[in-house]
N, C-alpha and C. Protein backbone atom coordinates (compact mmCIF):
# COMPACT_ATOMS: atom_id res chain seq x y z
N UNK A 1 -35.99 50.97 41.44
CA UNK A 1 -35.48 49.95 42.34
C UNK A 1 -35.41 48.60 41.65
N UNK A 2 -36.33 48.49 40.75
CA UNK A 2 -36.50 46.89 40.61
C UNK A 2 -35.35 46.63 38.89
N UNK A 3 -34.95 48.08 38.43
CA UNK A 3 -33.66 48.06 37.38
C UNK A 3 -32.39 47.47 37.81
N UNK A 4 -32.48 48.32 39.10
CA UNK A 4 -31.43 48.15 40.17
C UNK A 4 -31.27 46.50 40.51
N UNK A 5 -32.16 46.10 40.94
CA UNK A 5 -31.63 44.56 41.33
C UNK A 5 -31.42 43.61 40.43
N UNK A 6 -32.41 44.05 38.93
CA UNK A 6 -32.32 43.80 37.90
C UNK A 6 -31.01 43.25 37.04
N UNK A 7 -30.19 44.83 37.62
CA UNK A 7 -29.11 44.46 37.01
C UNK A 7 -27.86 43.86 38.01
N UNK A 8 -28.25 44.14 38.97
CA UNK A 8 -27.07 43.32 40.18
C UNK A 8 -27.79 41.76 39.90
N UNK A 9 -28.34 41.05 39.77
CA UNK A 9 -28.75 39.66 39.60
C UNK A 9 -28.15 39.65 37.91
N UNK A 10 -28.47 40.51 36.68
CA UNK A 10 -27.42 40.34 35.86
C UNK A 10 -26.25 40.06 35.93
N UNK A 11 -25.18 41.26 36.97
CA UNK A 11 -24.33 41.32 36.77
C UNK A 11 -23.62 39.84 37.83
N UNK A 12 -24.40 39.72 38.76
CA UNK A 12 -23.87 38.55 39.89
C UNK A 12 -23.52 37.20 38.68
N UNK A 13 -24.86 37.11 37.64
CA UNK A 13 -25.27 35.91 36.88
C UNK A 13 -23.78 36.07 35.94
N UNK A 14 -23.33 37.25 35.19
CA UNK A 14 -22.04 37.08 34.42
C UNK A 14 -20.63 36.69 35.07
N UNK A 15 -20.51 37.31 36.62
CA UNK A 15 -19.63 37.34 37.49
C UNK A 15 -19.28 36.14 37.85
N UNK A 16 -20.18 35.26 38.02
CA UNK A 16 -19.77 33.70 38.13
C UNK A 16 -18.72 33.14 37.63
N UNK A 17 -17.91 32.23 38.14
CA UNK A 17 -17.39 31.27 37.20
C UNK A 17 -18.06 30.06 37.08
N UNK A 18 -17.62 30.04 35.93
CA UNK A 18 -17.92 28.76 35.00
C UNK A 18 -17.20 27.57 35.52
N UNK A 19 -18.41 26.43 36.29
CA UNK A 19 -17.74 25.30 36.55
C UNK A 19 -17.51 24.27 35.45
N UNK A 20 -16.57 23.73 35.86
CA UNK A 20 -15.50 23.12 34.73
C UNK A 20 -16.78 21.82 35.17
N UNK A 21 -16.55 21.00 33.93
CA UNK A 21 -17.25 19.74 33.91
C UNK A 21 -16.52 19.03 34.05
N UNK A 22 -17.10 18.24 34.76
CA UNK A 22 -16.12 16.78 35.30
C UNK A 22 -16.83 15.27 34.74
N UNK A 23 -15.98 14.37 34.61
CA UNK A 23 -16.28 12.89 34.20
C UNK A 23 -15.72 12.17 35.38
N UNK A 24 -16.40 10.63 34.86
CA UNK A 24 -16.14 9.84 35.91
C UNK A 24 -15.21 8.45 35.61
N UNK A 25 -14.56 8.07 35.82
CA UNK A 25 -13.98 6.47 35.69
C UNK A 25 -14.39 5.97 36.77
N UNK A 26 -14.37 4.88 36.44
CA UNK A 26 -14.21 3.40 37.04
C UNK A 26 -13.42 2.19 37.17
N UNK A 27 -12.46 1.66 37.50
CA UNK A 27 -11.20 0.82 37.71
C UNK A 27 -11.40 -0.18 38.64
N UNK A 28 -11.59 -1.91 38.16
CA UNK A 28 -11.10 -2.50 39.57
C UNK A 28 -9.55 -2.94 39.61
N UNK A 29 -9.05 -2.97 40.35
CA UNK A 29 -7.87 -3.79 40.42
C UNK A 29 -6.95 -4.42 41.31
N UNK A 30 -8.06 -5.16 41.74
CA UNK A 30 -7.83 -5.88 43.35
C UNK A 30 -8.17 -5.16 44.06
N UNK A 31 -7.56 -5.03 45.45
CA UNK A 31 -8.19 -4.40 46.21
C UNK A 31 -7.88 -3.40 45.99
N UNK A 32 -9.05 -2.32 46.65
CA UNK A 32 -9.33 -0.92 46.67
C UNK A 32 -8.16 0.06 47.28
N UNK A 33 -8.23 -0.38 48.40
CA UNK A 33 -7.29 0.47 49.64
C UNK A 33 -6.32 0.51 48.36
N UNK A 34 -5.45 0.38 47.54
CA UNK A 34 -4.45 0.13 47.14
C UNK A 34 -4.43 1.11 45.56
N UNK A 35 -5.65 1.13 45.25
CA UNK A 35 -5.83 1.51 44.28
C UNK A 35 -6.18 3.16 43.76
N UNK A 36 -6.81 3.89 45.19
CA UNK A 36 -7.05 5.28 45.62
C UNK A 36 -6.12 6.01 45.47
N UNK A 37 -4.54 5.86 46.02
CA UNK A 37 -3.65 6.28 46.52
C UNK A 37 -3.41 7.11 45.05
N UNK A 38 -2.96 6.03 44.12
CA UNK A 38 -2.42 6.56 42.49
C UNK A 38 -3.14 7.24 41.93
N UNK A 39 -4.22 7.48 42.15
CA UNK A 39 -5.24 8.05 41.69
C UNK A 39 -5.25 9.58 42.31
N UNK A 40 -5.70 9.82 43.73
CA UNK A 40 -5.16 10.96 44.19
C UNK A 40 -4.37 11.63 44.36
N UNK A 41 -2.92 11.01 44.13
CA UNK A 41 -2.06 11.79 43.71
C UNK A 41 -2.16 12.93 42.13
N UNK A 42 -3.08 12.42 41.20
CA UNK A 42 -2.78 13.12 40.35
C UNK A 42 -3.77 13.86 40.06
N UNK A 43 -2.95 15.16 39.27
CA UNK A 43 -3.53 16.73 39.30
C UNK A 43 -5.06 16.47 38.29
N UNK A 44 -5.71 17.79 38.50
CA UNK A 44 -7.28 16.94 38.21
C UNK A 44 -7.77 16.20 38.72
N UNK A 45 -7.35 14.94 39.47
CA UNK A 45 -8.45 14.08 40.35
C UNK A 45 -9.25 14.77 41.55
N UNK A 46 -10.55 14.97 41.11
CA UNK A 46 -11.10 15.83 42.22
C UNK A 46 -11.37 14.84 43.60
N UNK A 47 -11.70 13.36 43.44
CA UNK A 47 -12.64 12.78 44.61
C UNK A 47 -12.08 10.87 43.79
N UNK A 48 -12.10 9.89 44.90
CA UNK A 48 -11.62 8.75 44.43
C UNK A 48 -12.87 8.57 45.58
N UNK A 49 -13.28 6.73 45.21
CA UNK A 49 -14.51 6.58 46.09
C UNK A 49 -14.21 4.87 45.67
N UNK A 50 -14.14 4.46 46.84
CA UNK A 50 -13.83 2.95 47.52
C UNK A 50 -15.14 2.08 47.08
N UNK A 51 -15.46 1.16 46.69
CA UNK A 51 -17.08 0.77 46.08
C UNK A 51 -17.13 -0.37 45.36
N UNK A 52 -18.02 -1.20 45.39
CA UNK A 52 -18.15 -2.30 44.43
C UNK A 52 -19.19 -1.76 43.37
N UNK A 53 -18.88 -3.09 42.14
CA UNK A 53 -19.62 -2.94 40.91
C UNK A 53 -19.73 -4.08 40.20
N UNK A 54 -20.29 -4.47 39.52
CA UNK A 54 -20.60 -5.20 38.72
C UNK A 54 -21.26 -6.73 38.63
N UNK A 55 -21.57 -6.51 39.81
CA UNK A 55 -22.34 -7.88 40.26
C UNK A 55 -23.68 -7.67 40.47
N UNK A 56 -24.73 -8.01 41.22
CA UNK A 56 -26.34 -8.68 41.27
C UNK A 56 -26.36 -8.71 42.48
N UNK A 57 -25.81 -8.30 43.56
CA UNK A 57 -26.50 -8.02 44.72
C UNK A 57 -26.40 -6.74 45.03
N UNK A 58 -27.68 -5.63 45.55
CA UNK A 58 -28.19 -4.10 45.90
C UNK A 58 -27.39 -3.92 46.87
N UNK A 59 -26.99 -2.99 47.14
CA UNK A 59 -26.18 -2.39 48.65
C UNK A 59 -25.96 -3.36 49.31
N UNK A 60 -24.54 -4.12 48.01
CA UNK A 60 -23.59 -4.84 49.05
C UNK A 60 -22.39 -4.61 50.32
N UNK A 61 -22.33 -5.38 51.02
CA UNK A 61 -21.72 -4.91 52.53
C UNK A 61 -20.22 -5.82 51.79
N UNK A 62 -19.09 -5.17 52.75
CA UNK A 62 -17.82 -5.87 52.22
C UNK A 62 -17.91 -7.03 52.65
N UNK A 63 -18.71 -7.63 53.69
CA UNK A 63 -18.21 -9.35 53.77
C UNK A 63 -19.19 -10.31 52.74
N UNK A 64 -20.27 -9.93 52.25
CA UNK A 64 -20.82 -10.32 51.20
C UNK A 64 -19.78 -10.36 49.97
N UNK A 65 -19.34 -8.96 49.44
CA UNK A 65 -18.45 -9.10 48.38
C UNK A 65 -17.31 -9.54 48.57
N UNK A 66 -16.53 -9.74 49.69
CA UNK A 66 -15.37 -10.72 50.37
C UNK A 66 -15.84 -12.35 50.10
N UNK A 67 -16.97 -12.69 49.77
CA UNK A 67 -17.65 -13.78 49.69
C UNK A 67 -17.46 -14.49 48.60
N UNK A 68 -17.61 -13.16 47.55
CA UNK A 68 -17.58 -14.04 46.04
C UNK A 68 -18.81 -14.21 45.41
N UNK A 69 -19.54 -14.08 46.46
CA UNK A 69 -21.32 -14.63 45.96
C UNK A 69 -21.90 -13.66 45.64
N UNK A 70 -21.76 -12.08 45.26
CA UNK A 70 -22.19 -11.04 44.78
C UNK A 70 -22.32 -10.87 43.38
N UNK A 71 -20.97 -11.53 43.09
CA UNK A 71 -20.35 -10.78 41.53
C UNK A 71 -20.31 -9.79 41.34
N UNK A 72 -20.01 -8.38 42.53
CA UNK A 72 -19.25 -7.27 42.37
C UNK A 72 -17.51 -7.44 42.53
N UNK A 73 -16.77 -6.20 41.64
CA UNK A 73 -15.38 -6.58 42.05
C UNK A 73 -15.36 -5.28 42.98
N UNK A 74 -14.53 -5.04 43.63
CA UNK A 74 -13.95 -4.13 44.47
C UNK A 74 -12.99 -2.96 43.50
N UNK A 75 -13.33 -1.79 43.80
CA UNK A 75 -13.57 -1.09 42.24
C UNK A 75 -13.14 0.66 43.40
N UNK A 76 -12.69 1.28 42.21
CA UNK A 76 -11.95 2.84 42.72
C UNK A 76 -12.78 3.38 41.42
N UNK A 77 -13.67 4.55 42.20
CA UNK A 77 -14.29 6.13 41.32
C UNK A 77 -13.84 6.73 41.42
N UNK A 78 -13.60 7.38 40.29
CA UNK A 78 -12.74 8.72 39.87
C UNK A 78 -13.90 9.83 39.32
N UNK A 79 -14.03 10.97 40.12
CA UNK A 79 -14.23 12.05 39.62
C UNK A 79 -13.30 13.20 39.39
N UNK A 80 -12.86 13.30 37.79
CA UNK A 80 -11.59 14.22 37.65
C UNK A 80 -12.24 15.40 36.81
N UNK A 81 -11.31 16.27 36.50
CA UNK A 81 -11.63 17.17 35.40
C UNK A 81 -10.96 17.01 33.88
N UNK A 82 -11.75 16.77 33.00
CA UNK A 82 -11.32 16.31 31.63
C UNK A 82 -9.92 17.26 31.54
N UNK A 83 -10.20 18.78 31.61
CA UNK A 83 -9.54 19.74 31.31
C UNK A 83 -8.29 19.59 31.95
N UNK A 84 -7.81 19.08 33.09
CA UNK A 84 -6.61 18.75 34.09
C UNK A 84 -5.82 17.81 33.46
N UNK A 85 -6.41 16.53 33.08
CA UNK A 85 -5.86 15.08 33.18
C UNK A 85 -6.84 14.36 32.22
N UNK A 86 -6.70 14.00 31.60
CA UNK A 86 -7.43 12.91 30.44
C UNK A 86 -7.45 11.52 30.77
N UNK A 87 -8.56 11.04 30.27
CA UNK A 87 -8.85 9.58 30.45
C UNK A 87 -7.95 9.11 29.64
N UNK A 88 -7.16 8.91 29.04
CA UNK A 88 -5.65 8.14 28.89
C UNK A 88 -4.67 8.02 29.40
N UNK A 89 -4.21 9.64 30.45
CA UNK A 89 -3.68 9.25 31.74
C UNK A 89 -4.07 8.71 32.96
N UNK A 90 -5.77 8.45 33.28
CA UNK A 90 -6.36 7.81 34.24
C UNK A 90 -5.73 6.24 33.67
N UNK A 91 -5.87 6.03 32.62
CA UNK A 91 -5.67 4.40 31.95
C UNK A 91 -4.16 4.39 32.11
N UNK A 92 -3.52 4.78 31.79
CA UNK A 92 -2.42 4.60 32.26
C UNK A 92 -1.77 4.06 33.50
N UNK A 93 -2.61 5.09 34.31
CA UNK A 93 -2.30 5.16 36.20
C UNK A 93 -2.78 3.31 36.21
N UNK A 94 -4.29 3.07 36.00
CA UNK A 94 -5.09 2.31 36.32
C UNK A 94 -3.96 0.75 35.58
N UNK A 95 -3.11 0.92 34.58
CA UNK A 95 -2.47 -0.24 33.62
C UNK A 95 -1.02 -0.57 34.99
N UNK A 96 -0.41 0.22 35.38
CA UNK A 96 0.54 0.80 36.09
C UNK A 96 0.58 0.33 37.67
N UNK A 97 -0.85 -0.26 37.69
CA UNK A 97 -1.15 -0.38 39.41
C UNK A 97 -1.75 -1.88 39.17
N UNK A 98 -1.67 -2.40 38.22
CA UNK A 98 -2.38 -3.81 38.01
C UNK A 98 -1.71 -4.87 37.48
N UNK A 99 -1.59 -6.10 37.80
CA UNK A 99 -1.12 -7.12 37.05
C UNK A 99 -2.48 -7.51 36.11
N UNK A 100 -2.47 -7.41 34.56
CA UNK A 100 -3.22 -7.53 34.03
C UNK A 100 -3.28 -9.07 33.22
N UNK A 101 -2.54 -9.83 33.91
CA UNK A 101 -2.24 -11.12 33.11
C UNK A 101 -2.91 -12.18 33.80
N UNK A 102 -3.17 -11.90 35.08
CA UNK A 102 -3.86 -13.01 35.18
C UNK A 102 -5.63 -12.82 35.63
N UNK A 103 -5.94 -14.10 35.74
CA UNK A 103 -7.80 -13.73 35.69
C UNK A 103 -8.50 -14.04 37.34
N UNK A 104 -9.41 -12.99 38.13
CA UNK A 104 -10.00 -13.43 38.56
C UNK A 104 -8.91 -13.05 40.09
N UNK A 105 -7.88 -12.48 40.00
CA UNK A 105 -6.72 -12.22 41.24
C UNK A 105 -6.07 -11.08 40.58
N UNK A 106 -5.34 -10.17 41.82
CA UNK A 106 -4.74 -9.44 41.91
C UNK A 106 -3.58 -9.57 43.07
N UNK A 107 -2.47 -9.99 42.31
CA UNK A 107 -1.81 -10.38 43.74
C UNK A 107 -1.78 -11.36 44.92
N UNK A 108 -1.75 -11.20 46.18
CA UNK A 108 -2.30 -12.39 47.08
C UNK A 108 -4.08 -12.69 47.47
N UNK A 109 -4.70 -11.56 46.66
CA UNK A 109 -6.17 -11.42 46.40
C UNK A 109 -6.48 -12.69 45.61
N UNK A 110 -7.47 -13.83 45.93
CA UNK A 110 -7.95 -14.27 45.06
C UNK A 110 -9.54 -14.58 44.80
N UNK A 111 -10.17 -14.55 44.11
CA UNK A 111 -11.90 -14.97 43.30
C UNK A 111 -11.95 -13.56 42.28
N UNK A 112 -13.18 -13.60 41.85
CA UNK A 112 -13.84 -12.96 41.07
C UNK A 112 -13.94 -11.32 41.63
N UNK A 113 -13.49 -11.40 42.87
CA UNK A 113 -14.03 -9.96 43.51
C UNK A 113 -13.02 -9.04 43.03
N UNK A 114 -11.81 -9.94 43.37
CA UNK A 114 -10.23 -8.99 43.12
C UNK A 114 -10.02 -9.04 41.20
N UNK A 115 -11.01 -9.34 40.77
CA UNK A 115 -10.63 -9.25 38.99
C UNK A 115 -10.21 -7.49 38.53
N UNK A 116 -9.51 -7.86 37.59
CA UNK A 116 -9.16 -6.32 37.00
C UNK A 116 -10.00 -6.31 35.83
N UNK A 117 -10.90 -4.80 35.53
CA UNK A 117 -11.85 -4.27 35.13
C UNK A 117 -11.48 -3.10 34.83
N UNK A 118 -12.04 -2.73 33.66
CA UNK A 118 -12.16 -1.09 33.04
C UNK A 118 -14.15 -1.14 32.78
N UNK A 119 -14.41 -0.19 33.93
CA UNK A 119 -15.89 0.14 34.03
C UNK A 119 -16.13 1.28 33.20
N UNK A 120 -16.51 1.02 31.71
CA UNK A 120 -16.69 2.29 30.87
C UNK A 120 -18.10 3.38 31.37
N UNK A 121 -18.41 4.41 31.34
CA UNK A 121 -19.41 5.16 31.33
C UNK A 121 -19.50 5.62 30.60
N UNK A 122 -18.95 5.46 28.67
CA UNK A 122 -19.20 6.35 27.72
C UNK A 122 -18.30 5.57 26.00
N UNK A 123 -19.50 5.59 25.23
CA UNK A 123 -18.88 4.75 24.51
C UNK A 123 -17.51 5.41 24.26
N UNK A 124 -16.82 6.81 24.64
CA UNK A 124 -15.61 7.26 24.12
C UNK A 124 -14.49 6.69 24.88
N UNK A 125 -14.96 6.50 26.23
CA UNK A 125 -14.05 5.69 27.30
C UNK A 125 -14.21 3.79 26.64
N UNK A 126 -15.21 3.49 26.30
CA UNK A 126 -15.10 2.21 25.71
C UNK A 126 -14.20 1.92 24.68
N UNK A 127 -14.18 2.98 23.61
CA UNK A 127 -12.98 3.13 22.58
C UNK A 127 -11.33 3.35 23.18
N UNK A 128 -11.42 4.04 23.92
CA UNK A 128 -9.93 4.25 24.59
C UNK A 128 -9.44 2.95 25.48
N UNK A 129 -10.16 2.62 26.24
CA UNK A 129 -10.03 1.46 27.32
C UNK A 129 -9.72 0.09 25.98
N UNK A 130 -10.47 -0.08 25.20
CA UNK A 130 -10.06 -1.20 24.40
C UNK A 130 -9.13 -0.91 23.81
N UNK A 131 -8.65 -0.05 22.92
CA UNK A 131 -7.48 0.40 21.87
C UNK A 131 -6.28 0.11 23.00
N UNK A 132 -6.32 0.84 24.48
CA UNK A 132 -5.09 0.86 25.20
C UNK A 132 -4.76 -0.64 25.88
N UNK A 133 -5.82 -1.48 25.50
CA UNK A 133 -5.11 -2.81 26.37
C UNK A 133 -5.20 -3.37 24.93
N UNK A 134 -5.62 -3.45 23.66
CA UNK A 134 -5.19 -4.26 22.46
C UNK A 134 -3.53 -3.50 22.29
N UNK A 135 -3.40 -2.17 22.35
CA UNK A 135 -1.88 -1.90 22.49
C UNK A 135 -0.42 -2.30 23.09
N UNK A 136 -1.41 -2.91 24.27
CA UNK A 136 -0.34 -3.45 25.74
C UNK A 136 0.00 -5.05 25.10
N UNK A 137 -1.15 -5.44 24.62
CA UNK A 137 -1.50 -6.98 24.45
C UNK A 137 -0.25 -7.30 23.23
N UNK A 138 -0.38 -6.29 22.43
CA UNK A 138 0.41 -6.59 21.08
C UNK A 138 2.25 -6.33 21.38
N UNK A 139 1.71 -5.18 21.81
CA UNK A 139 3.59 -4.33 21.99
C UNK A 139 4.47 -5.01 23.24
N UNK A 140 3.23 -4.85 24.34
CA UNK A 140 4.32 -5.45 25.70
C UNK A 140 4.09 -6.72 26.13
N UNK A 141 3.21 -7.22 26.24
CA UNK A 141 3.03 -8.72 26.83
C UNK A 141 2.45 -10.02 25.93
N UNK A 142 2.16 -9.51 24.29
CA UNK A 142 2.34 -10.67 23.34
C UNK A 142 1.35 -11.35 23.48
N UNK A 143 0.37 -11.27 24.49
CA UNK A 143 -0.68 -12.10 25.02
C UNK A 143 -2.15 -11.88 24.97
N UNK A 144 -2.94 -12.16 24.89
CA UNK A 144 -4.22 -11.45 25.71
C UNK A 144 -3.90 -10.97 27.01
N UNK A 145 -4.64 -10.32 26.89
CA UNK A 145 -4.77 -9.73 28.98
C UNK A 145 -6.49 -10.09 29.66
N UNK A 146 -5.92 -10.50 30.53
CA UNK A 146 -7.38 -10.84 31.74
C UNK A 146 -7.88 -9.64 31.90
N UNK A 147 -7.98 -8.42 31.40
CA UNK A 147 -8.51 -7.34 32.09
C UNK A 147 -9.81 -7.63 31.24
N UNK A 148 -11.25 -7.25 32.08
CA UNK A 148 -12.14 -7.05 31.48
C UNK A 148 -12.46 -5.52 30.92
N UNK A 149 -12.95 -5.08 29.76
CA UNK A 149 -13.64 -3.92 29.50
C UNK A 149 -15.14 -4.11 29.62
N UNK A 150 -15.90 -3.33 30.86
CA UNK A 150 -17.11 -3.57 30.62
C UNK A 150 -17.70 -2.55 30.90
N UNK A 151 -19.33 -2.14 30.48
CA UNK A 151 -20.24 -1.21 30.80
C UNK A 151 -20.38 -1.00 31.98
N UNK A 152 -20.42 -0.03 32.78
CA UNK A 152 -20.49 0.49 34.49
C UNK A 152 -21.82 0.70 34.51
N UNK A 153 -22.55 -0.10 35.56
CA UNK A 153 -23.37 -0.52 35.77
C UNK A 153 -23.46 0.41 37.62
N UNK A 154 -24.17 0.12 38.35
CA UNK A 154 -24.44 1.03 39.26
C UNK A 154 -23.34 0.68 40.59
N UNK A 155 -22.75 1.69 40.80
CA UNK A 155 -21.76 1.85 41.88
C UNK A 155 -22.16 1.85 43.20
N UNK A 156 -21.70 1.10 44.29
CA UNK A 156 -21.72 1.30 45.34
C UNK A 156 -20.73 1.79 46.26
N UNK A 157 -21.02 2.70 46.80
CA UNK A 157 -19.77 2.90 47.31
C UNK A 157 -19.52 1.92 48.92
N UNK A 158 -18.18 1.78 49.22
CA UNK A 158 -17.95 1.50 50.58
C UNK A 158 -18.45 1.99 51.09
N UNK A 159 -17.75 0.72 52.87
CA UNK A 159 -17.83 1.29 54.17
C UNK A 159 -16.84 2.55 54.23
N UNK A 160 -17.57 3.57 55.50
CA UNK A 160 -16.62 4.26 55.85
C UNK A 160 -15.26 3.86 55.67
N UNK A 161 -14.98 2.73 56.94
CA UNK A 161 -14.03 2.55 57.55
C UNK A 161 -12.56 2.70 55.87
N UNK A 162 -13.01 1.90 54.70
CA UNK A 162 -12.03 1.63 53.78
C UNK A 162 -12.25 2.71 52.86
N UNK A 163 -12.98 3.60 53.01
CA UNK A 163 -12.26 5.13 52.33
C UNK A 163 -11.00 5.51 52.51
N UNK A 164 -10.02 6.06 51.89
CA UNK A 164 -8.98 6.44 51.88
C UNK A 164 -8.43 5.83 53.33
N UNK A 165 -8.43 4.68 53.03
CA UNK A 165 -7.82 3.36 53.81
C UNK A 165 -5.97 3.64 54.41
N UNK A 166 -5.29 4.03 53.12
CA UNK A 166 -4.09 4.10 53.00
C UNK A 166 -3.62 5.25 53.82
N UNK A 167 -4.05 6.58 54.05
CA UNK A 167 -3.90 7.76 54.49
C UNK A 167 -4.44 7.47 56.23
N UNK A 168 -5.67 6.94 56.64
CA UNK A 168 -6.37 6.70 58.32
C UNK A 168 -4.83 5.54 58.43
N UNK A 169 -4.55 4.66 57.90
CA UNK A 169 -4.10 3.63 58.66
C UNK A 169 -2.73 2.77 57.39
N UNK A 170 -1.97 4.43 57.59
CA UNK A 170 -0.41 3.59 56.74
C UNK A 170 0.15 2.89 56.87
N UNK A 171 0.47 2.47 58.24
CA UNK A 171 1.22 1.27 58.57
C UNK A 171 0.71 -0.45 57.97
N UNK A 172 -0.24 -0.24 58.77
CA UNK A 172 -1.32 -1.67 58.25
C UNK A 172 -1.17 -1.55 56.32
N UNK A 173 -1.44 -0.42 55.74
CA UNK A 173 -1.69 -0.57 54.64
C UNK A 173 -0.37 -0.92 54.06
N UNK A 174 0.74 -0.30 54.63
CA UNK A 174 1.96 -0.71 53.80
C UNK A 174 2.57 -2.02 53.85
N UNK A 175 2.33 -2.23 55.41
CA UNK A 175 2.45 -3.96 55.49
C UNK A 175 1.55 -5.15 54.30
N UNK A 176 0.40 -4.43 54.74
CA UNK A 176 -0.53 -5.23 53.48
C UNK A 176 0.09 -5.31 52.10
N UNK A 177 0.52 -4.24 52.02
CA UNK A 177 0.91 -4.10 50.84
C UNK A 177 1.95 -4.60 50.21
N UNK A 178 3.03 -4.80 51.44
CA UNK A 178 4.26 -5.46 51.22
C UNK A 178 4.21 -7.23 51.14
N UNK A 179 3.43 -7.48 52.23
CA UNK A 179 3.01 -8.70 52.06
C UNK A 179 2.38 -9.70 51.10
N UNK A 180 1.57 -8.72 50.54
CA UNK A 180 0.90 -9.00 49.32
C UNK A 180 1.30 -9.62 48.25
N UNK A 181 3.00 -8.60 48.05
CA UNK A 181 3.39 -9.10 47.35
C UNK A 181 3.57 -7.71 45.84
N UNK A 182 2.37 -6.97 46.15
CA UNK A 182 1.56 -6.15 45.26
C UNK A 182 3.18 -5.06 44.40
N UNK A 183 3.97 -4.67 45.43
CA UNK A 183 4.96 -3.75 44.41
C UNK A 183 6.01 -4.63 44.06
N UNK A 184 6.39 -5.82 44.69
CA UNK A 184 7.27 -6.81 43.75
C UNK A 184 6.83 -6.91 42.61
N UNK A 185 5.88 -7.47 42.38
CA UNK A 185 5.26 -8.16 41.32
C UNK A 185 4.67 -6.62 40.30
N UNK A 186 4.74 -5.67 40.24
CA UNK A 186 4.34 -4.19 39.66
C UNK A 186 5.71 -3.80 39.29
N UNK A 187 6.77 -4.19 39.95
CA UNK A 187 8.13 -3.67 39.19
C UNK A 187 8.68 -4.91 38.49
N UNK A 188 8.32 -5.90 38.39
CA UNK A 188 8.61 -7.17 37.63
C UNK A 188 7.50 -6.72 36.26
N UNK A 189 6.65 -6.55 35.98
CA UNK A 189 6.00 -6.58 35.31
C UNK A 189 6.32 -5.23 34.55
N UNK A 190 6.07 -3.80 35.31
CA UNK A 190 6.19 -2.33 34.32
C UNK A 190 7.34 -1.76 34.51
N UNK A 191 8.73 -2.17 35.25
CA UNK A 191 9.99 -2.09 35.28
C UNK A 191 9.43 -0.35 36.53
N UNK A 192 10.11 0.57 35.86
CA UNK A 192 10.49 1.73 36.32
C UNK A 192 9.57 2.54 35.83
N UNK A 193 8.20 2.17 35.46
CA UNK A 193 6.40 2.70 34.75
C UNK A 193 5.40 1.79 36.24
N UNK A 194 6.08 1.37 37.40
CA UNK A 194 5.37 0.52 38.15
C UNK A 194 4.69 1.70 38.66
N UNK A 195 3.32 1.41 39.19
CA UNK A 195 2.43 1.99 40.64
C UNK A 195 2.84 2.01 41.66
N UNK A 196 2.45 2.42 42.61
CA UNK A 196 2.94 2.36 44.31
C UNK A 196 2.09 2.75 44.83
């Protein structure tokens, strides 16, 4: 009897599949609601997560970080599968959905909250994230870029309510969105490579 289960707990243990390993990004780029959307659309993105980062206050609430007085920005998690989609097409998506020229705003967003950020979790994402905006800087916009590259430091996630913001409440979001200003200014800047 005890060969017997022996080998059914063998054979259960080979029968498995093998879960694929997943990584994580981190992106701010203005506001959130706005920033999920591009992200879930693409293949491999398992989970996007609404959240601040990079500031000095513990389980901040959005009207604190609406404040400015946190020094978190308002920031989109990505849990994808390496094997699907690569962190050069996450950077891409993330270059594509941002005005990276100016500092400290995104659009009709303005302070420190709405700054655009690449939150590394790995010195290999630190190498890619810098190489791809010294690339942008040289080839397309001649300039420095306001984007920060920095170490990801501990995530918070949102309120309910602004989880997949865009999908509970399209209307509001597209108005926002139009108002904003946010896809004028994304097809002025990456032509027919813009976000939406």
């Amino acid at each position: 009897m005890s060969r017997f289960l022996l080998s059914l707990l063998i054979a259960g243990t080979l029968a498995a599949p093998v879960q694929a390993a997943t990584a994580t990004a981190t992106f701010a780029g203005g506001c959130f609601w706005c920033m999920e959307g591009p992200f879930d659309e693409m293949d491999g993105v398992i989970s996007t997560t609404s959240g601040y980062i990079g500031g000095h206050t513990a389980d901040p609430t959005y009207p604190e970080v609406s404040s400015g007085t946190t020094g978190h920005a308002e920031a989109v998690q990505i849990v994808y599968d390496p094997d699907k989609v690569s962190y050069e097409q996450l950077l891409t998506t993330f270059w594509h959905n941002i005005d990276p020229t100016v500092k400290n705003r995104q659009f009709c967003d303005a302070g420190s909250q709405y700054r655009s950020a690449i939150f590394y979790h790995d010195e290999h994402q630190k190498a890619l994230a810098e190489e791809s905006k010294r690339a942008l800087e040289q080839a397309v916009f001649g300039k420095p870029l306001a984007t920060e590259v920095v170490a990801a430091g501990r995530f918070y996630a949102a309120e309910d309510y602004h989880q997949d913001y865009y999908m509970k409440n399209p209307l509001r979001y597209k108005y926002y969105r139009f108002s904003c200003g946010r896809d004028q200014r994304l097809k002025q800047i990456w032509g027919d490579a813009a976000g939406h």
